[in-house]
Protein backbone atom coordinates (compact mmCIF):
# COMPACT_ATOMS: atom_id res chain seq x y z
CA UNK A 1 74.27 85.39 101.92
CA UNK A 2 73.95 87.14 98.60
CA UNK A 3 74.44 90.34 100.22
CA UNK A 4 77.52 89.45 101.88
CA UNK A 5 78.91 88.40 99.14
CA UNK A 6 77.75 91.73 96.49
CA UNK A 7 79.77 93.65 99.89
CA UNK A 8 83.00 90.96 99.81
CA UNK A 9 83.31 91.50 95.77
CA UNK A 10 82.45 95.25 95.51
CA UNK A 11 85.60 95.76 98.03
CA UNK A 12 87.32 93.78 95.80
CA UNK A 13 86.44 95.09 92.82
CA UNK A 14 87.43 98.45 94.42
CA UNK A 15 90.85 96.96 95.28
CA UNK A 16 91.19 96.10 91.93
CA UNK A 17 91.82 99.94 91.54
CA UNK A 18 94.99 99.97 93.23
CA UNK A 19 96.63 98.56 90.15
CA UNK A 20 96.08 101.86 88.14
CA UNK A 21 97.95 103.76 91.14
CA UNK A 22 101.30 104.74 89.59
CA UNK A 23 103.77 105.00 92.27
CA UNK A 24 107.53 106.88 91.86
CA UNK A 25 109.76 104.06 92.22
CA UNK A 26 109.93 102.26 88.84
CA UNK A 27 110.62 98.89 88.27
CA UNK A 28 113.92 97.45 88.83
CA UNK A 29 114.42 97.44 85.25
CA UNK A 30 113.69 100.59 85.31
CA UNK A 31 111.13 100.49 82.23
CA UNK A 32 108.28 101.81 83.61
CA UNK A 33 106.56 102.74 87.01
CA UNK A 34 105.24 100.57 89.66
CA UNK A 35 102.14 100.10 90.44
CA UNK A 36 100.90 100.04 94.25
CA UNK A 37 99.08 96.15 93.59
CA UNK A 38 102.46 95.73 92.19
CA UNK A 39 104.06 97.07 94.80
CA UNK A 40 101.57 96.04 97.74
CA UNK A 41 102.42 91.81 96.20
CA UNK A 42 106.20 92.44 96.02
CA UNK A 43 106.10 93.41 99.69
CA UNK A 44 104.48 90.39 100.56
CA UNK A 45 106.93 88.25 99.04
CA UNK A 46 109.50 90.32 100.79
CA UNK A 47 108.25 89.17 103.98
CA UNK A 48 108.05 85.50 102.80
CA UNK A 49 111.47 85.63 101.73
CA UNK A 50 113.16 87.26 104.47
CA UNK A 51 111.29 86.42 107.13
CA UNK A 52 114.64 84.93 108.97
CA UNK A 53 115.38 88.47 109.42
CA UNK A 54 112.41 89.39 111.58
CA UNK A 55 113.02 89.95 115.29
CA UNK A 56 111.35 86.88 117.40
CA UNK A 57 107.64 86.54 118.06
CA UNK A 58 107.14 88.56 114.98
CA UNK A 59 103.99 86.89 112.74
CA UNK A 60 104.93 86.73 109.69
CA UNK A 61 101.12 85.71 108.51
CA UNK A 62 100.25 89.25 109.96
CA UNK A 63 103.02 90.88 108.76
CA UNK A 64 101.89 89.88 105.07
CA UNK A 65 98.43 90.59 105.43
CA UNK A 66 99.56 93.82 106.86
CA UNK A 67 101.72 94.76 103.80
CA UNK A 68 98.88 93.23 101.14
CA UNK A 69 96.52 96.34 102.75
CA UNK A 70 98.32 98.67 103.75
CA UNK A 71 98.46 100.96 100.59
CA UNK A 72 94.91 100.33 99.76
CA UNK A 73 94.04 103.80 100.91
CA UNK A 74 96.06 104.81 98.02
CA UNK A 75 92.82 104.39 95.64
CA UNK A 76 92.19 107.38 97.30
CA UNK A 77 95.27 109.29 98.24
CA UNK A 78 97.23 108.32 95.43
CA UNK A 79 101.18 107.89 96.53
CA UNK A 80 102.78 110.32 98.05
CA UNK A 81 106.95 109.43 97.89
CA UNK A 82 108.38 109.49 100.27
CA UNK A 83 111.03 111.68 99.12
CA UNK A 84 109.06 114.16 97.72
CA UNK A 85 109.99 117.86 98.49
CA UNK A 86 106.82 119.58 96.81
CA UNK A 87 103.12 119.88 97.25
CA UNK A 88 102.37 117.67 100.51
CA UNK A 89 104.42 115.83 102.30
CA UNK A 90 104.91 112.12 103.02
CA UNK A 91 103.70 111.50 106.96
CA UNK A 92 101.66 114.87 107.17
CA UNK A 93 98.68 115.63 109.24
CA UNK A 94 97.08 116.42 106.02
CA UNK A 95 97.77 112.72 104.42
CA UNK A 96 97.29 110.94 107.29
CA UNK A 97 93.92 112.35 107.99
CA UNK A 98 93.24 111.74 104.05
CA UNK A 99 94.58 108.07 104.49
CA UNK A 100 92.31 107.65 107.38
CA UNK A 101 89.17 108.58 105.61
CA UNK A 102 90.20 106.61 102.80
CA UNK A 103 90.82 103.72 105.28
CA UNK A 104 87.24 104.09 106.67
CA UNK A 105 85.34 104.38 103.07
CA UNK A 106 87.13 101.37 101.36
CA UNK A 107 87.65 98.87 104.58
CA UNK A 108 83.53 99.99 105.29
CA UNK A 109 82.92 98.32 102.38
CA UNK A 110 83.46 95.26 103.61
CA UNK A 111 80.79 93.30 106.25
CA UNK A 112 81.44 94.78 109.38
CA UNK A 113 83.43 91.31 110.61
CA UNK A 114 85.94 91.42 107.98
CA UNK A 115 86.24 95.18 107.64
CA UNK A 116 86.71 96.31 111.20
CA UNK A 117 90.16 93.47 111.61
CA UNK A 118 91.14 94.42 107.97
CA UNK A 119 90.68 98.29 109.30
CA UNK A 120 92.67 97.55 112.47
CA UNK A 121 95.25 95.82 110.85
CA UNK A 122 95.85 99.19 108.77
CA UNK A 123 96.32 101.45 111.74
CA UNK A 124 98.31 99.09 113.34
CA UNK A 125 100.62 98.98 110.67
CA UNK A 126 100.73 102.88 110.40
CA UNK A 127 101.00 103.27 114.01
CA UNK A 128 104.04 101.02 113.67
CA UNK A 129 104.29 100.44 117.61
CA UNK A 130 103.87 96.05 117.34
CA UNK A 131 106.48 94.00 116.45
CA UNK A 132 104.94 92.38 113.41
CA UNK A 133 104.19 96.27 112.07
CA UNK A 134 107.51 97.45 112.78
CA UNK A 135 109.16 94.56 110.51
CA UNK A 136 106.64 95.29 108.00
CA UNK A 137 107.15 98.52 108.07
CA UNK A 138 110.73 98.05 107.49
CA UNK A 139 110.51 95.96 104.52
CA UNK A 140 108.25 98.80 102.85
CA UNK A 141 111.04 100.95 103.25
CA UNK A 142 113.60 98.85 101.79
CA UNK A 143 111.75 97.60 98.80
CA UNK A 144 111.75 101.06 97.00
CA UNK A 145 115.68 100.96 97.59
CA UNK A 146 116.50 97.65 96.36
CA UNK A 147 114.19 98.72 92.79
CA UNK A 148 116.17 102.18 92.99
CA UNK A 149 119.33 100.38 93.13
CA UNK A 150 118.69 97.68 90.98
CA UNK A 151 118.04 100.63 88.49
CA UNK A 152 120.72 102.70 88.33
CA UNK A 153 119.70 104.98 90.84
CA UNK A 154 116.12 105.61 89.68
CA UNK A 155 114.29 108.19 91.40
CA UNK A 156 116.66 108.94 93.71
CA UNK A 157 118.28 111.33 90.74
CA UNK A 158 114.80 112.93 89.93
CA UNK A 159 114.53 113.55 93.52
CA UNK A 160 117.86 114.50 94.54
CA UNK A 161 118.03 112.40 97.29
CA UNK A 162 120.81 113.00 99.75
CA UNK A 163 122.58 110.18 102.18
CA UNK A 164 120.97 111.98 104.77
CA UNK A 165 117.70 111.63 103.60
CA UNK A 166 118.31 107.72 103.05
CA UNK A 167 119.46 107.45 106.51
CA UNK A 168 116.66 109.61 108.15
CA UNK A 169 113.70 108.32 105.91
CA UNK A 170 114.43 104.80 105.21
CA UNK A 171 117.67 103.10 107.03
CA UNK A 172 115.81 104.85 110.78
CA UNK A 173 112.60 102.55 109.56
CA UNK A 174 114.38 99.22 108.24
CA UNK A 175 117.19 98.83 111.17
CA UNK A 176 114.57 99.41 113.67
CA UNK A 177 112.77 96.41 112.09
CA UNK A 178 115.85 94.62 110.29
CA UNK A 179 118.67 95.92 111.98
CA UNK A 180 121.04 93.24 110.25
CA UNK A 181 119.03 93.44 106.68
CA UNK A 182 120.15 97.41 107.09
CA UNK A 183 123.37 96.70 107.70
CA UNK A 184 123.72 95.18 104.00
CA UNK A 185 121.80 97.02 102.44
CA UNK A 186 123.60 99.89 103.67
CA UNK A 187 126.46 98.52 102.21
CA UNK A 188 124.85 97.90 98.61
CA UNK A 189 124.19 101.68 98.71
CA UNK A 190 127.68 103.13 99.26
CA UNK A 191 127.92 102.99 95.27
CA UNK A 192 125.21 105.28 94.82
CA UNK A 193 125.98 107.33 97.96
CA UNK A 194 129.33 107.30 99.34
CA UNK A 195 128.59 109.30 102.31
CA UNK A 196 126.30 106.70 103.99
């Protein structure tokens, strides 16, 4: 027993890491960055909250454990926006082969029963092929926006991101999982981006 549990608190202990994982998008106050625990808790509540919007059979249970570990890898990886034009790409073979290894170090820390459904849970949620991933994979999408918004704009201006790179990056990802939650939110953006 005392072994399992030194393996259930040194993952969790390492998860504690994520916290110090400065991500682009800044708060929607705009004070400061986000964090990815920040980040990875806001998502969760986003799929509490707007669960109503999922498309039917979708778990929402899964679909928040999901979105608690899915950027957990980012201990590792560190963020990578998702609208960032320098250095390597967001989605690449080289970051996805990087999040994979960090996948298999952090969720191997774990006793093999919990690791190996927290691991599968991960890929599932990158492969974004289930329902319950591709609604969670929507509301990762649209949380950066609503912060972005909420801020002025935030890093969309130190980005210079275009309405076509809203459309193709995020609004593809979140009306595929949300069509109707895209359909606002689309609207909320014409302020910033009158082309969309």
């Amino acid at each position: 027993m005392s072994d399992r549990l030194q393996a259930q608190f040194a993952f969790l202990m390492e998860a504690d890491k994520l916290k110090q994982v400065l991500r682009a998008t800044t708060l929607a106050d705009g004070s400061r960055r986000e964090n990815s625990g920040e980040h990875s808790w806001h998502l969760a509540l986003y799929a509490l909250v707007l669960a109503d919007h999922a498309a039917p059979g979708v778990n929402i249970d899964r679909v928040i454990r999901m979105l608690l570990l899915h950027d957990l890898v980012e201990i590792d990886v560190g963020d990578v926006p998702i609208h960032s034009q320098n250095g390597t790409a967001h989605g690449s073979a080289s970051v996805q082969a990087a999040e994979a290894a960090a996948a298999e170090r952090i969720f191997g820390l774990l006793p093999d029963d919990i690791g190996s459904g927290l691991r599968a849970l991960w890929r599932e949620f990158e492969a974004n092929e289930t329902a319950d991933a591709v609604f969670a994979k929507s509301l990762d999408r649209v949380q950066p926006v609503m912060a972005n918004l909420a801020s002025g704009g935030g890093t969309w201006l130190e980005y210079n991101v275009t309405a076509a790179q809203i459309e193709s990056r995020v609004g593809a990802k979140v009306a595929r999982g949300a069509p109707a939650l895209w359909g606002w939110v689309r609207g909320q953006l014409r302020g910033h981006f009158p082309d969309i």
